[in-house]
Each structure stands twice: as structure tokens, then as C-alpha cells.
Protein backbone atom coordinates (compact mmCIF):
# COMPACT_ATOMS: atom_id res chain seq x y z
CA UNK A 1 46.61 22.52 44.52
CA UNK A 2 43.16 22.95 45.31
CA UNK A 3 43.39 26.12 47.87
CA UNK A 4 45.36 27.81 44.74
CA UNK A 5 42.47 27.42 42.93
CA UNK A 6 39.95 28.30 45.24
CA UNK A 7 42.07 31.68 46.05
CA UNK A 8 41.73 32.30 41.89
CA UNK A 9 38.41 31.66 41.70
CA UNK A 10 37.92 34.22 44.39
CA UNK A 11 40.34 36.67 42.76
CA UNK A 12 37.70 36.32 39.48
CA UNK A 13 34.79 37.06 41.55
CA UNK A 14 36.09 40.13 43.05
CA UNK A 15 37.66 41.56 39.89
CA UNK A 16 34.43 40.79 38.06
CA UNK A 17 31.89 42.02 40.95
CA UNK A 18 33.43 45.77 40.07
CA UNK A 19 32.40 45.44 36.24
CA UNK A 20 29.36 45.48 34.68
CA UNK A 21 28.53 42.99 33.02
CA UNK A 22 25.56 40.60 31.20
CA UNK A 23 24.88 37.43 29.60
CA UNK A 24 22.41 35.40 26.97
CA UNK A 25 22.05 32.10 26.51
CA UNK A 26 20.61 29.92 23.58
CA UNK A 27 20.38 32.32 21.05
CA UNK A 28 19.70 30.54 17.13
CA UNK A 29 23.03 31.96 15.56
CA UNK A 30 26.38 30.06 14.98
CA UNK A 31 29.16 31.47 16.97
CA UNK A 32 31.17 31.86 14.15
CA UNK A 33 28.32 33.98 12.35
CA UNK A 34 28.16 36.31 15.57
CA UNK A 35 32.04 36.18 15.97
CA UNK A 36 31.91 38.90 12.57
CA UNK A 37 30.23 41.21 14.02
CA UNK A 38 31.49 41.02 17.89
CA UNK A 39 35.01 41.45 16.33
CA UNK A 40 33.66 45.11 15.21
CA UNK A 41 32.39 46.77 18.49
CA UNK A 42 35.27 44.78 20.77
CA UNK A 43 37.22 47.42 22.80
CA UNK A 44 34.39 50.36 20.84
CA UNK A 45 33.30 53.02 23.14
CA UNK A 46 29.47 51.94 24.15
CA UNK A 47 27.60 55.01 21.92
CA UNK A 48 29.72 53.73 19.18
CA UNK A 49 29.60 50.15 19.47
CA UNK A 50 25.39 50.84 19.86
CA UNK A 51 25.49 52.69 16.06
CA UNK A 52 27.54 49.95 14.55
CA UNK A 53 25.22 47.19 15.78
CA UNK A 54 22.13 49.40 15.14
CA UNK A 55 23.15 50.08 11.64
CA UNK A 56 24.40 46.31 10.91
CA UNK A 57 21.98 44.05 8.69
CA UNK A 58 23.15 41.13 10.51
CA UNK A 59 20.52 38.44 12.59
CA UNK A 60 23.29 38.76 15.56
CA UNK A 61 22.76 42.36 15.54
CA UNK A 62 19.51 43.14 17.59
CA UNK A 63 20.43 40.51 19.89
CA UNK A 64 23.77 41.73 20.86
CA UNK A 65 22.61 45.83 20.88
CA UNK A 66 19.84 44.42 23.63
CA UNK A 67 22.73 42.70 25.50
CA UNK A 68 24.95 45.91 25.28
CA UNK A 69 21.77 47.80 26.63
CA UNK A 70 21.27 45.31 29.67
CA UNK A 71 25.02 45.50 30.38
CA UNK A 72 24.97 49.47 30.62
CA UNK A 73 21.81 49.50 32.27
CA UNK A 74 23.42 47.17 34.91
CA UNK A 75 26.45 49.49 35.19
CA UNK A 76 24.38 52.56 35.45
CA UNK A 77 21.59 51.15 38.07
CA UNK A 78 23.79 48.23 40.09
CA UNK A 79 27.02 50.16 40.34
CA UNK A 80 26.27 54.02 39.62
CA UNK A 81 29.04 53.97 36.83
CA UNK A 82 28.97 56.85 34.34
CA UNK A 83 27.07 55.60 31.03
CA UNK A 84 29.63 58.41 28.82
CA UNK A 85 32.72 57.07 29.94
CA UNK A 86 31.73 53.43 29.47
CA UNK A 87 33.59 50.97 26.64
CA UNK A 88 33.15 47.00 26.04
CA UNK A 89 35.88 45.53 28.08
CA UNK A 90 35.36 42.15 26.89
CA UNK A 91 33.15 40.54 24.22
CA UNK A 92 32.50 36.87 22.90
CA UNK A 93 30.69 34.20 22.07
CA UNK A 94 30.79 30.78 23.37
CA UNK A 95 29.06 27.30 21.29
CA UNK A 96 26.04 26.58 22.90
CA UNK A 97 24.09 23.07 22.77
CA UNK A 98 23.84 21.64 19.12
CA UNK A 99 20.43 20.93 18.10
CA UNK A 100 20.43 17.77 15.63
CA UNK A 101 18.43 17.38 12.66
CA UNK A 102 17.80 14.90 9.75
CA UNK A 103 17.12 16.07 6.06
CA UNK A 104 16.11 12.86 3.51
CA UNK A 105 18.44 12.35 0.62
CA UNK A 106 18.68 10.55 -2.24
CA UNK A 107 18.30 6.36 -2.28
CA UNK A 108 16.56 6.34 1.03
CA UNK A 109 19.65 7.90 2.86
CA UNK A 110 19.45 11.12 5.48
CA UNK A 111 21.61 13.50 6.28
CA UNK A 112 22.56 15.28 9.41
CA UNK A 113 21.91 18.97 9.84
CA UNK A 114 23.23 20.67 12.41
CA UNK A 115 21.49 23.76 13.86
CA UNK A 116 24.06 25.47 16.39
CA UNK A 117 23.04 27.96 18.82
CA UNK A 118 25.23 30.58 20.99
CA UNK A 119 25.84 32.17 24.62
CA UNK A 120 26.80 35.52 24.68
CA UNK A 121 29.25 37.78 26.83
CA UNK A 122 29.59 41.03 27.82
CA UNK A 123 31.76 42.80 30.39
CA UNK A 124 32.07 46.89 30.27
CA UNK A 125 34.87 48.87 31.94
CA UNK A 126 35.43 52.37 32.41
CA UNK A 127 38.06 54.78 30.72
């Protein structure tokens, strides 16, 4: 069971190795909130997915253009891809850690706010 594993784990690291890709961590946004807009520049050629998050008044927005950026600047530097021919393979974000608030309330009582924050993915491929 466990050399199966091991021989997909090194089938991942091959396959993603060839594709650039980036990562962000932390970021003050619910994962649902940032799941709107990801779901409009998934599988989007990279000029167009950069004009649809440039033009989007959403907080997710700046965040995830800079992330595109980093990811094409990886493919362009790291593994001498093409920048034209470049589209966003893969897309998402993940929950991050929960930070856990308290808000007073009426007869002495509190209530529980939750403040969620996000990581964010992004793999590239080529056409």
C-alpha cells in the first residue's frame, strides 16, 4: 500500500514540476467570496483572465491578478514557456485557518464571529 503511494506522489511531482505554477496563503477573504470570481477566469486564456480580474470590483480581485502575475512570471523566467500561449490550467481556493471573534449581545450574552481567511492556487498550462 504504501510504495503505491509513494510512486503517486512522485507521479504529482513530476507532472507538476513541468507547469507553472504559484500559491498565497492567509489572505482575509472567505473562500466562498473568492470562489465567484475564480469560477470566471478558470480555463480563460491568461491576457483575458488578467482584464476580467483587472476590471472586477471585487476585494479577491487584486489579490488573485498578483497571483496570476507571479504564476506567469514563474512560467516565463523558471521554465522559458511562451507568456501568449499561456491559459489557467487549474484554479481554487482552499479554507484557510478561522480566526475567532466575540461580539457582545443583548442580556450580557456574546456571540461568535467568525473571520475566515483563504489559500490560493494557481497552475498554468500551455495550448
Amino acid at each position: 500500500m504504501a510504495s503505491n503511494t509513494s510512486k503517486k506522489g512522485e507521479l504529482h511531482r513530476q507532472r507538476d514540476e513541468k507547469r507553472p505554477h504559484a500559491h498565497v496563503r492567509h489572505i482575509r477573504i472567505s473562500p466562498r467570496k473568492a470562489r465567484l470570481i475564480i469560477d470566471q477566469v478558470r480555463g480563460k486564456d491568461l491576457d483575458a483572465a488578467l482584464a476580467i480580474l483587472r476590471l472586477t470590483p471585487h476585494a479577491a480581485s487584486p489579490v488573485l491578478y498578483k497571483l496570476i502575475e507571479s504564476a506567469a512570471a514563474n512560467a516565463e523566467n523558471n521554465l522559458e514557456m511562451d507568456r501568449k500561449g499561456l491559459y489557467i490550467a487549474e484554479i481554487y481556493a482552499n479554507p484557510g485557518p478561522t480566526i475567532k471573534r466575540f461580539k457582545p449581545r443583548a442580556r450580557g450574552s456574546a456571540s461568535q464571529i467568525l473571520r475566515r481567511t483563504s489559500h490560493f492556487s494557481v497552475v498554468l498550462d500551455e495550448r
